[in-house]
Protein backbone atom coordinates (compact mmCIF):
# COMPACT_ATOMS: atom_id res chain seq x y z
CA UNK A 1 -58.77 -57.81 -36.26
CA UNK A 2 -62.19 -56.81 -38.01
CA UNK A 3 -64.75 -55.42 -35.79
CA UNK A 4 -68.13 -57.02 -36.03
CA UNK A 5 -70.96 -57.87 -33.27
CA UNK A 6 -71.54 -61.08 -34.41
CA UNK A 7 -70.22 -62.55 -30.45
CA UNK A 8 -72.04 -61.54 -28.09
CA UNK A 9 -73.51 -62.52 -24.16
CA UNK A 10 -76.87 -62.02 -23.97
CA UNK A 11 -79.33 -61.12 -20.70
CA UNK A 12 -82.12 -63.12 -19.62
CA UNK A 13 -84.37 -60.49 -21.48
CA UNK A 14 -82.15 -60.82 -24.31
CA UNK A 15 -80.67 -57.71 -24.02
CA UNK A 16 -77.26 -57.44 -25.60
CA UNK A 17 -74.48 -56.87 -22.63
CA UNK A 18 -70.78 -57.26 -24.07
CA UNK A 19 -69.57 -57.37 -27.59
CA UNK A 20 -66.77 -59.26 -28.70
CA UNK A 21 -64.87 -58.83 -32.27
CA UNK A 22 -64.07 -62.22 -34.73
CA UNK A 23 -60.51 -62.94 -35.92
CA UNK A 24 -60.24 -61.41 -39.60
CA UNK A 25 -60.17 -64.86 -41.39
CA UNK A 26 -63.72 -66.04 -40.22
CA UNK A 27 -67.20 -65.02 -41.47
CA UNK A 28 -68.41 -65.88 -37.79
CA UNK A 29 -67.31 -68.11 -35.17
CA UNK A 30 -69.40 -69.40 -31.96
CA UNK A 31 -69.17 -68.08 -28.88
CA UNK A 32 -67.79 -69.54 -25.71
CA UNK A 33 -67.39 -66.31 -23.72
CA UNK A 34 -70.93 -67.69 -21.42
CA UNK A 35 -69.83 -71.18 -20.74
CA UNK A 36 -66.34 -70.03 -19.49
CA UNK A 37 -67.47 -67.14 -17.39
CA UNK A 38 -70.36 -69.96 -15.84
CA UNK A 39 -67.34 -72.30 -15.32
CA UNK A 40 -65.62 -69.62 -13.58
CA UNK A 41 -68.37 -68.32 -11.86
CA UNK A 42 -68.89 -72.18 -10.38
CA UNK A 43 -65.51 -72.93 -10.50
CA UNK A 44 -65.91 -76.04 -12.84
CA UNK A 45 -62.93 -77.76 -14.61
CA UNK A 46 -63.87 -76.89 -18.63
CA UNK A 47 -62.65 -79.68 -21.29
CA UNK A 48 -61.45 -77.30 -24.38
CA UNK A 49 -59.57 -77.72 -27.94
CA UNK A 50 -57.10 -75.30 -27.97
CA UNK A 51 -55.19 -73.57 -31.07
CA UNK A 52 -51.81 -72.21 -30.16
CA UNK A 53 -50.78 -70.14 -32.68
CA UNK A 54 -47.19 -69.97 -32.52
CA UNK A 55 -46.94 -73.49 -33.00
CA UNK A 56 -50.04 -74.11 -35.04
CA UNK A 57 -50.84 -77.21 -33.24
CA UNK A 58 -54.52 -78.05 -31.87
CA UNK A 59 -54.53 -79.78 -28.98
CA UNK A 60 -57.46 -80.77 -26.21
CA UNK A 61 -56.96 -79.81 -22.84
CA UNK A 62 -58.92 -79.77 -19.21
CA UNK A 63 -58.49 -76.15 -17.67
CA UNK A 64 -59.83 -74.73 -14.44
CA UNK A 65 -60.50 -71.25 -15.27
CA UNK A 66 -59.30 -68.50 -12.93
CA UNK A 67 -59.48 -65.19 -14.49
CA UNK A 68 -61.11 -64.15 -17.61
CA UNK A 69 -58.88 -60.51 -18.56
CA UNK A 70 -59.72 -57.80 -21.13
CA UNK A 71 -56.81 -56.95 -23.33
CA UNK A 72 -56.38 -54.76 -26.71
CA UNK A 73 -59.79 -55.67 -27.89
CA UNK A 74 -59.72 -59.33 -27.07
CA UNK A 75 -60.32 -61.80 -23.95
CA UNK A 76 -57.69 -64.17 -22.41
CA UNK A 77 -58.02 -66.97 -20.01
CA UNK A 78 -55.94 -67.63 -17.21
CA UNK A 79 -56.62 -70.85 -16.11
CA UNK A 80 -54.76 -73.94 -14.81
CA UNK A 81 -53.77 -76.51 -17.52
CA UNK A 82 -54.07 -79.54 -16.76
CA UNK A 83 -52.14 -81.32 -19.36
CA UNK A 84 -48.72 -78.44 -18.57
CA UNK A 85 -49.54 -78.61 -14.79
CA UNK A 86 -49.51 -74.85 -14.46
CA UNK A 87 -51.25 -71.50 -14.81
CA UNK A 88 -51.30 -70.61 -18.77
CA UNK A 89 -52.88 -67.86 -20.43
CA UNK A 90 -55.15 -68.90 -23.10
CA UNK A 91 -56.62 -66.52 -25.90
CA UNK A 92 -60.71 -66.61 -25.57
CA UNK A 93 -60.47 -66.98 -29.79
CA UNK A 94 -58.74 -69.22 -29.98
CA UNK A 95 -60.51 -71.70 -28.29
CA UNK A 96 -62.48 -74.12 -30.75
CA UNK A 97 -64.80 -76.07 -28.46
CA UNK A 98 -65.62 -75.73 -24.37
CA UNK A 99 -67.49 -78.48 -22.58
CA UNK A 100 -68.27 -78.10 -19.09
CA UNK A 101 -67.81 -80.84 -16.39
CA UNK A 102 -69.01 -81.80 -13.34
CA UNK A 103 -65.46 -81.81 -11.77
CA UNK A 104 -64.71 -78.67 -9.35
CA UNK A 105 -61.44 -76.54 -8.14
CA UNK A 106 -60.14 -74.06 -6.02
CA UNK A 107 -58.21 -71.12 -6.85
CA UNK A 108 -55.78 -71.93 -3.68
CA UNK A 109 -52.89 -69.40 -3.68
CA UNK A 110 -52.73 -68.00 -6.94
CA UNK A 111 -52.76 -64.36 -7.07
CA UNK A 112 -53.46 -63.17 -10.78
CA UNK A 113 -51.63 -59.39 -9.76
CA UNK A 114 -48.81 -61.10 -8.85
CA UNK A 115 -48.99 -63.33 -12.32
CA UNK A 116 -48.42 -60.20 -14.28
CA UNK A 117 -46.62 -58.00 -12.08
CA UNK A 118 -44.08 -55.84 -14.62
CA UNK A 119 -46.23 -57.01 -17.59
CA UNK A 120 -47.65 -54.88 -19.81
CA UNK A 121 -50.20 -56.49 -21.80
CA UNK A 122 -50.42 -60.41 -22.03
CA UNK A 123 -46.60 -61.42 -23.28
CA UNK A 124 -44.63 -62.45 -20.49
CA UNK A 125 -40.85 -62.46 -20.35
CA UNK A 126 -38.48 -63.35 -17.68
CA UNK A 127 -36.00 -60.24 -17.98
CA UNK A 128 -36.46 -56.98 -15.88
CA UNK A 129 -35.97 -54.22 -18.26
CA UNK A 130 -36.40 -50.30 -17.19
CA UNK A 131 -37.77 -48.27 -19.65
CA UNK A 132 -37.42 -44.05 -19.90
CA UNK A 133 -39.38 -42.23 -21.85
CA UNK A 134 -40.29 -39.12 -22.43
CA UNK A 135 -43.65 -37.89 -23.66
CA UNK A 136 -43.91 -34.34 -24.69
CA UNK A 137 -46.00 -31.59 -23.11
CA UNK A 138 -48.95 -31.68 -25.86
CA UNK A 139 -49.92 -35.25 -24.80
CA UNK A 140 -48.54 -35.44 -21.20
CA UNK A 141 -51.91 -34.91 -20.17
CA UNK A 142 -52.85 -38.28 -22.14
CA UNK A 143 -50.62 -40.43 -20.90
CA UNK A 144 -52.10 -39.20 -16.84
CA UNK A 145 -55.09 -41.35 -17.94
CA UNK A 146 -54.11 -44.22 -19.59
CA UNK A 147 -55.38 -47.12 -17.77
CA UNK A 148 -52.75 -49.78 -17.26
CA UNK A 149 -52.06 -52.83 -15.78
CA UNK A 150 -48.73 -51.67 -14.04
CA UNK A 151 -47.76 -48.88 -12.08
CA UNK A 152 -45.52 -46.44 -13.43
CA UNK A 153 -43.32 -43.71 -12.23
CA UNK A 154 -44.71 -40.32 -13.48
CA UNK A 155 -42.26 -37.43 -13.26
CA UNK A 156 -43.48 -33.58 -14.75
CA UNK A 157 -40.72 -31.49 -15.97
CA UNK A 158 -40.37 -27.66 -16.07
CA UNK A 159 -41.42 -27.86 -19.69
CA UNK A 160 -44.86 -29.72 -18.94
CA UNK A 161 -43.32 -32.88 -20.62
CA UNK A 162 -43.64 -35.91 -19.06
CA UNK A 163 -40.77 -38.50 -17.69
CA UNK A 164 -42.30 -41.90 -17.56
CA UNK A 165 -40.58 -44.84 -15.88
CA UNK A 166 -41.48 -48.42 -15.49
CA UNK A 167 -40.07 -51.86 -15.12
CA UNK A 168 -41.14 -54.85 -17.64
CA UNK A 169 -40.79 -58.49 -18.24
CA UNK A 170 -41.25 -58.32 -21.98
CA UNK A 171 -40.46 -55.07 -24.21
CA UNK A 172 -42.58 -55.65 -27.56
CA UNK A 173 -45.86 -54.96 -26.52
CA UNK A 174 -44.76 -51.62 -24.57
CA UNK A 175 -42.86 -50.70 -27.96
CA UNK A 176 -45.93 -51.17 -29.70
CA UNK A 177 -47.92 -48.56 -27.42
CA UNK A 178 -44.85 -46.23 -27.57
CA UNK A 179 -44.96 -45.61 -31.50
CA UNK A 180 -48.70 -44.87 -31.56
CA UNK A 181 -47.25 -41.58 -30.17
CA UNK A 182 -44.65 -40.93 -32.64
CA UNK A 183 -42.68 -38.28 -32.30
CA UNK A 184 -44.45 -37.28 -29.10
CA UNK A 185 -42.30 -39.92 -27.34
CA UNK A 186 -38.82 -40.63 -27.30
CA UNK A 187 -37.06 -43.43 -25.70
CA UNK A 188 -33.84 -42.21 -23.64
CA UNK A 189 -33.60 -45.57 -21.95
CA UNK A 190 -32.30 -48.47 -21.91
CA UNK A 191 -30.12 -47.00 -25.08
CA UNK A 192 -30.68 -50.47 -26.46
CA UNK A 193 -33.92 -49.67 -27.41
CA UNK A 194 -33.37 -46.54 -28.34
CA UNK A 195 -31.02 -47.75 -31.10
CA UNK A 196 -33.46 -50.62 -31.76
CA UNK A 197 -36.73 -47.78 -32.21
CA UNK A 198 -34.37 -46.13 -34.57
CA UNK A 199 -33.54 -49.42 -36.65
CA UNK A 200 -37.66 -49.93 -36.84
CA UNK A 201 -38.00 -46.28 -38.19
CA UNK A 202 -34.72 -46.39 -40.26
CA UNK A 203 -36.81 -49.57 -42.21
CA UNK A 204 -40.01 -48.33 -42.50
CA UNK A 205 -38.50 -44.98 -44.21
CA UNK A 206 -36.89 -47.33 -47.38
CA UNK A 207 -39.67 -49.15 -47.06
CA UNK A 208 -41.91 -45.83 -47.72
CA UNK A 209 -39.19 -44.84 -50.51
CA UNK A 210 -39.86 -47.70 -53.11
């Protein structure tokens, strides 16, 4: 993603309060952070055109926005859809148009802890995977304050290294935070994904050699 602070919400005396980034292929795009946190904040059923990337389909849905959640540099929605008749997680970019309505909603029983409990980031899965890994003493101290959105098992060894434990949903985005440690963490389990860690690494060496 490239960086810029052309997003941005604004306070009555113009001040600037949060800063957003804009997806690499655009000069600029418009905003819609305001109108969605208003529609939550009033709890107002929003009519928006969606992109789904995965798909690269654009389709127009009505949401009532829940939640609006801070992850790696961008926002997501969680909101009910409408159209899937369920709670969906929507990235804030992605959204092409908002227009608010007069029609309102209640949250009833959804509990958004509960809608990512044993997920990482934002990817959801359905397995329940334990993880294992051990961080070594220089940057045990590190991983004490990272601020995440589960709860993991911390366990100091005699060596000041760090056992970490945790359950998950979905392993890619956990991987991904793992090998910004490099050798500083190793994976001892599950010993599928040790093997797989090793595959990545075993790639992006021949990769390196050309």
């Amino acid at each position: 993603m490239s960086i810029s602070f052309l997003k941005k919400i604004v306070s009555p005396s113009n001040q600037l309060i949060i800063q957003m980034g804009t997806p690499a292929f655009q000069e600029q795009q418009q905003n819609f952070l305001s109108p969605v946190i208003q529609a939550i904040i009033n709890s107002h059923t929003i009519e928006v055109k969606y992109h789904t990337q995965s798909r690269d389909v654009t389709t127009n849905r009505c949401l009532d926005p829940y939640y609006l959640i801070p992850r790696d540099h961008r926002f997501y929605l969680i909101a009910y859809c409408h159209k899937q008749q369920r709670v969906l997680t929507f990235r804030l970019s992605r959204i092409l148009n908002v227009t608010q309505t007069d029609q309102t909603f209640e949250k009833q029983e959804f509990n958004v802890k509960e809608y990512f409990k044993h997920t990482w980031s934002i990817i959801q899965g359905t397995d329940k995977v334990h993880f294992k890994v051990l961080f070594s003493k220089d940057i045990a101290r590190y991983i004490r304050e990272e601020e995440l959105f589960v709860k993991p098992k911390l366990t100091e060894r005699e060596d000041g290294s760090l056992l970490f434990e945790v359950t998950l949903n979905h392993e890619r985005e956990f991987l991904q935070w793992i090998m910004q440690y490099g050798t500083s963490a190793e994976i001892l389990e599950p010993v599928h994904y040790r093997d797989k860690m090793k595959e990545t690494l075993q790639s992006w060496l021949k990769m390196y050699q050309k």
